[in-house]
Protein backbone atom coordinates (compact mmCIF):
# COMPACT_ATOMS: atom_id res chain seq x y z
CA UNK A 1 46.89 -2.91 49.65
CA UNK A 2 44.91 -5.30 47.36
CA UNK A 3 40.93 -4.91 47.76
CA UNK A 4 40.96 -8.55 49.09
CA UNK A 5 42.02 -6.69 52.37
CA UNK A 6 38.69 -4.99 52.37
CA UNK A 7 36.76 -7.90 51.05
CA UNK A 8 38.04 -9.91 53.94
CA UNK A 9 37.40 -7.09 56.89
CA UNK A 10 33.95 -6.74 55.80
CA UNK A 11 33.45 -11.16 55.71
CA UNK A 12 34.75 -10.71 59.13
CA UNK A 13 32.90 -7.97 60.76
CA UNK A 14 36.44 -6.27 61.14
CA UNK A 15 34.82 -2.56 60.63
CA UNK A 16 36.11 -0.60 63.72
CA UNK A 17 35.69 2.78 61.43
CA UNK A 18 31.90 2.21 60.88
CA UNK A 19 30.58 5.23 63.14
CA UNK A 20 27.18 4.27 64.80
CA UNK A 21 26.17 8.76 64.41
CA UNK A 22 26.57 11.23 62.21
CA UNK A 23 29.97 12.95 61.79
CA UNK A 24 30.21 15.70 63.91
CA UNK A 25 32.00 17.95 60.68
CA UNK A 26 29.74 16.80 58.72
CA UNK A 27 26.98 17.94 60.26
CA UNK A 28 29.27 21.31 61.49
CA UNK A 29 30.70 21.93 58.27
CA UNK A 30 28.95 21.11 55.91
CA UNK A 31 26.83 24.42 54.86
CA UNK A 32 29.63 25.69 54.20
CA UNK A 33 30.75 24.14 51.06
CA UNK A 34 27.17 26.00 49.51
CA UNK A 35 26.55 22.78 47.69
CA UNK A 36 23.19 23.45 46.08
CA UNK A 37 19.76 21.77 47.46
CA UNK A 38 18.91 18.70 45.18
CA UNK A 39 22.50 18.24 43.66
CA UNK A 40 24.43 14.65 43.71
CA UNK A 41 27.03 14.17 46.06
CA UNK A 42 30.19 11.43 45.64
CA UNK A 43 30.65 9.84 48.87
CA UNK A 44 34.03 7.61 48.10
CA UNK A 45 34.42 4.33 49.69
CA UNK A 46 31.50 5.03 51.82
CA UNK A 47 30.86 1.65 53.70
CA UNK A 48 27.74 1.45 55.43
CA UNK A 49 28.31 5.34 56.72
CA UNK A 50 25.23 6.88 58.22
CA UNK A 51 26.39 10.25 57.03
CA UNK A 52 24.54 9.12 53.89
CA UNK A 53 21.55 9.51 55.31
CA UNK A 54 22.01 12.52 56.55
CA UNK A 55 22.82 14.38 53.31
CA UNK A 56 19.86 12.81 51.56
CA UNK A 57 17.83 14.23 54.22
CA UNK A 58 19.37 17.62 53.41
CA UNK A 59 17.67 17.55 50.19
CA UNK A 60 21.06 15.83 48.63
CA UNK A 61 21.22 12.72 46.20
CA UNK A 62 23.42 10.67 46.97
CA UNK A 63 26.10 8.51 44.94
CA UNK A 64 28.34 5.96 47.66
CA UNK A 65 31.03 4.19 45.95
CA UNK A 66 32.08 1.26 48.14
CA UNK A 67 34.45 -2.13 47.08
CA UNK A 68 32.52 -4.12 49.13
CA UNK A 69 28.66 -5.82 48.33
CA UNK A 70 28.23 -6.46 51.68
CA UNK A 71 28.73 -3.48 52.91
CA UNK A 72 26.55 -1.61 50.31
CA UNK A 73 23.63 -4.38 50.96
CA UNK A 74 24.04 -4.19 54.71
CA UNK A 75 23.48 -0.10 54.58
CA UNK A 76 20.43 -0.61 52.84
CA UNK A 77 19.39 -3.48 55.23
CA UNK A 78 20.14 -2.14 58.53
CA UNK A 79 17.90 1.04 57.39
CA UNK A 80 15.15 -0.82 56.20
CA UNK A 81 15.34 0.14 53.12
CA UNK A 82 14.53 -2.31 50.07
CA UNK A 83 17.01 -1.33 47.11
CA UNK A 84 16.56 -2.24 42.90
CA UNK A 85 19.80 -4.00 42.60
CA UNK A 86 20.87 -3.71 39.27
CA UNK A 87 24.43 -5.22 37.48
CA UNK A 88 25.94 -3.17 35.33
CA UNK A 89 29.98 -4.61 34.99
CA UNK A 90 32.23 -3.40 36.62
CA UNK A 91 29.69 -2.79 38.95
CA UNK A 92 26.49 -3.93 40.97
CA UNK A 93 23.96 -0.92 41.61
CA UNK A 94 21.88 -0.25 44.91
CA UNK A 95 19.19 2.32 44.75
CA UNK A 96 16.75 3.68 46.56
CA UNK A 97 15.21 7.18 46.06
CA UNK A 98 17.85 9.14 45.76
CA UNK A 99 20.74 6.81 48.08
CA UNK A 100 22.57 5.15 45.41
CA UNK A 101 25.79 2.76 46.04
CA UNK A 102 28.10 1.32 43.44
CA UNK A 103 29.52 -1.63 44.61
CA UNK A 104 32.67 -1.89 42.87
CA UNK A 105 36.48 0.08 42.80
CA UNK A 106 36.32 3.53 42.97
CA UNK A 107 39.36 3.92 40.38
CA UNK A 108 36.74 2.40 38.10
CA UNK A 109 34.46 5.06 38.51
CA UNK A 110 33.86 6.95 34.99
CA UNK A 111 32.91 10.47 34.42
CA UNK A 112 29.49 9.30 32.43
CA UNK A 113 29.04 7.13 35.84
CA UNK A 114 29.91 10.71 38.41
CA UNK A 115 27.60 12.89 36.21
CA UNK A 116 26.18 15.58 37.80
CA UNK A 117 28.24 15.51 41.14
CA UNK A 118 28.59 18.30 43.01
CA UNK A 119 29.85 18.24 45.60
CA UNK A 120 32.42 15.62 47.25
CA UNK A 121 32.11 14.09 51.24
CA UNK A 122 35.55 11.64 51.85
CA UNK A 123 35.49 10.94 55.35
CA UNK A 124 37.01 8.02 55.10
CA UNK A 125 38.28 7.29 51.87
CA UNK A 126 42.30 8.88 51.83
CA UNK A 127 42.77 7.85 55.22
CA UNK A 128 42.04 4.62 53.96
CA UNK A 129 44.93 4.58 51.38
CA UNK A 130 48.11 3.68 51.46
CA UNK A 131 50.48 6.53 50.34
CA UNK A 132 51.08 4.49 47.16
CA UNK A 133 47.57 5.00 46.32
CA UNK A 134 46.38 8.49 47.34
CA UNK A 135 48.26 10.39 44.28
CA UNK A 136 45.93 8.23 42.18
CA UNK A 137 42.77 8.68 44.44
CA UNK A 138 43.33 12.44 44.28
CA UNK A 139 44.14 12.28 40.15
CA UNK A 140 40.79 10.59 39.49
CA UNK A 141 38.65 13.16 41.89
CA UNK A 142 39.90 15.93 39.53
CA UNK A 143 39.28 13.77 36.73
CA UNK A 144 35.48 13.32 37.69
CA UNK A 145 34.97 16.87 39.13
CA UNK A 146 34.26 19.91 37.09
CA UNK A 147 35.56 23.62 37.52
CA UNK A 148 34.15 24.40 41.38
CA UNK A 149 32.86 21.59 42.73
CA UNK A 150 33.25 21.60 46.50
CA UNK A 151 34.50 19.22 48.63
CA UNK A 152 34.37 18.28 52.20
CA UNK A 153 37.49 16.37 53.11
CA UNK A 154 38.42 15.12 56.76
CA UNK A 155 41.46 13.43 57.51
CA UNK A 156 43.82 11.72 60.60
CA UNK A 157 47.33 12.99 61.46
CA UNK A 158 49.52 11.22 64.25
CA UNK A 159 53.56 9.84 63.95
CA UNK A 160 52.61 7.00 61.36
CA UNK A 161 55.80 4.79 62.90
CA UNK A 162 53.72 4.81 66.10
CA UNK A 163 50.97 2.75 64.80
CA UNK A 164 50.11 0.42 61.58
CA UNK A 165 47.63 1.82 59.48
CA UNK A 166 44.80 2.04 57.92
CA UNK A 167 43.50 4.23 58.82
CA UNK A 168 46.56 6.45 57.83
CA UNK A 169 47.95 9.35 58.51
CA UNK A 170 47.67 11.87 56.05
CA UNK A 171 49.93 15.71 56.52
CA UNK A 172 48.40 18.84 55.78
CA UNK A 173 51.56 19.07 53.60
CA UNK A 174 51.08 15.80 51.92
CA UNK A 175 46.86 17.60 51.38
CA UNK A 176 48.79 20.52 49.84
CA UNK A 177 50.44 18.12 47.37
CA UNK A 178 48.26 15.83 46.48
CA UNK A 179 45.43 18.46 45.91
CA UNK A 180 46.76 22.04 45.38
CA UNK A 181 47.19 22.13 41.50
CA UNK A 182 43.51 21.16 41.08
CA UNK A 183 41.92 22.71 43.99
CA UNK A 184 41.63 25.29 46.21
CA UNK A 185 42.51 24.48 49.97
CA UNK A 186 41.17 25.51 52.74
CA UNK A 187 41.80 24.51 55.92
CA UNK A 188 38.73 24.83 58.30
CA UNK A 189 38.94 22.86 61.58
CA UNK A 190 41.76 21.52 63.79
CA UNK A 191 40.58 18.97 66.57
CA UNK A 192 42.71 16.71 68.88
CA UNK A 193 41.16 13.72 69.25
CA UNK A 194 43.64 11.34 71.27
CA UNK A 195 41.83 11.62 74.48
CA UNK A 196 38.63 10.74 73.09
CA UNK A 197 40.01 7.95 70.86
CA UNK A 198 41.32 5.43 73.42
CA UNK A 199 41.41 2.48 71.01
CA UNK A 200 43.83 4.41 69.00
CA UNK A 201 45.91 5.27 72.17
CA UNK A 202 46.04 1.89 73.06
CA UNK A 203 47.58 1.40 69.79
CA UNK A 204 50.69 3.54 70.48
CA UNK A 205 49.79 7.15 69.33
CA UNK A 206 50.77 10.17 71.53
CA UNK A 207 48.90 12.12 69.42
CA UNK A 208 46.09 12.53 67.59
CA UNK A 209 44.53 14.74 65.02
CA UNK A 210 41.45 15.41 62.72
CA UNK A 211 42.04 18.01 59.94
CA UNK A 212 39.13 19.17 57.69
CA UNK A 213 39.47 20.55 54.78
CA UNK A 214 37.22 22.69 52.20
CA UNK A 215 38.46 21.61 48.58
CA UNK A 216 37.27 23.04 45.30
CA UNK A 217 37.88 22.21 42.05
CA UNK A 218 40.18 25.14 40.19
């Protein structure tokens, strides 16, 4: 999956996974990663995602890596909010207060770049991956992230030959690989969500899951 995929969903409006409220274990879940008042969170390939907001208005700063520019700009825009846009290769920077986006590849991301993160919200960053791509995703979060940095990590399980992804389907046994040498797991909500996803039924899948996740950093 190159990121002209992405480039081209976003030039074409083609965002089905852009959630018009906040995330429901976000909002749910969230105290209980303890991450401190005031501290930066990484919010991989974060779209437009409202859930932004809502952890800058817990007191968070917040630092959204997204591939797209028009996706960064648009979150800013359909806020009203006026970022400083800022290039600095190999990315562009939005910022306002303390909501910050990188425009730009995540695997790009360096550790002088993610200082001062800590804590982690991926809502919809591994689902997005293919599998090719999550042992690298999850490699460069431990790379960034020091010794007990929490992280908040929701993803989607269904029979992946029943429908094309993304967004994929990710096992809590491919979670345990990709993550358990370099964090702690812990699993913290199980929800069925095929009756209230009809799009995705209509797609093929007999069954649906959300998994969330509490990850920190060993």
């Amino acid at each position: 999956m190159k990121p002209e995929f992405w480039q081209q969903r976003w030039q074409r409006g083609e965002i089905g996974w852009h959630a018009e409220e906040f995330n429901r274990h976000l909002t749910e879940h969230w105290s209980r990663l303890g991450a401190p008042a005031g501290g930066r969170v990484l919010v991989p390939l974060c779209g437009k995602s409202l859930d932004m907001l809502w952890l800058a208005g817990r007191g968070h700063r917040v630092l959204g890596v997204e591939l797209s520019d028009i996706a960064a700009a648009a979150f800013f825009e359909d806020n009203g909010l006026s970022p400083a846009v800022t290039d600095e290769p190999p990315f562009r920077r939005y910022r306002v207060d303390e909501l910050e986006i990188l425009a730009g590849d995540f695997f790009d991301l360096d550790s002088s770049q993610a200082q001062g993160i800590s804590a982690v919200y991926d809502r919809a960053a591994l689902i997005a991956l293919p599998p090719q791509m999550r042992p690298a995703y999850a490699e460069r979060l431990a790379a960034l992230l020091p010794a007990q940095v929490p992280s908040l990590l929701i993803t989607l399980d269904y029979v992946q030959s029943q429908m094309q992804g993304p967004p994929f389907a990710v096992s809590r046994d491919e979670v345990a690989e990709l993550f358990g040498t370099a964090f702690e797991i812990e699993t913290i909500a199980d929800v069925d969500i095929l009756a209230e996803s009809p799009r995705f039924a209509e797609r093929g899948l007999e069954q649906l899951a959300e998994h969330v996740y509490r990850l920190r950093r060993r």
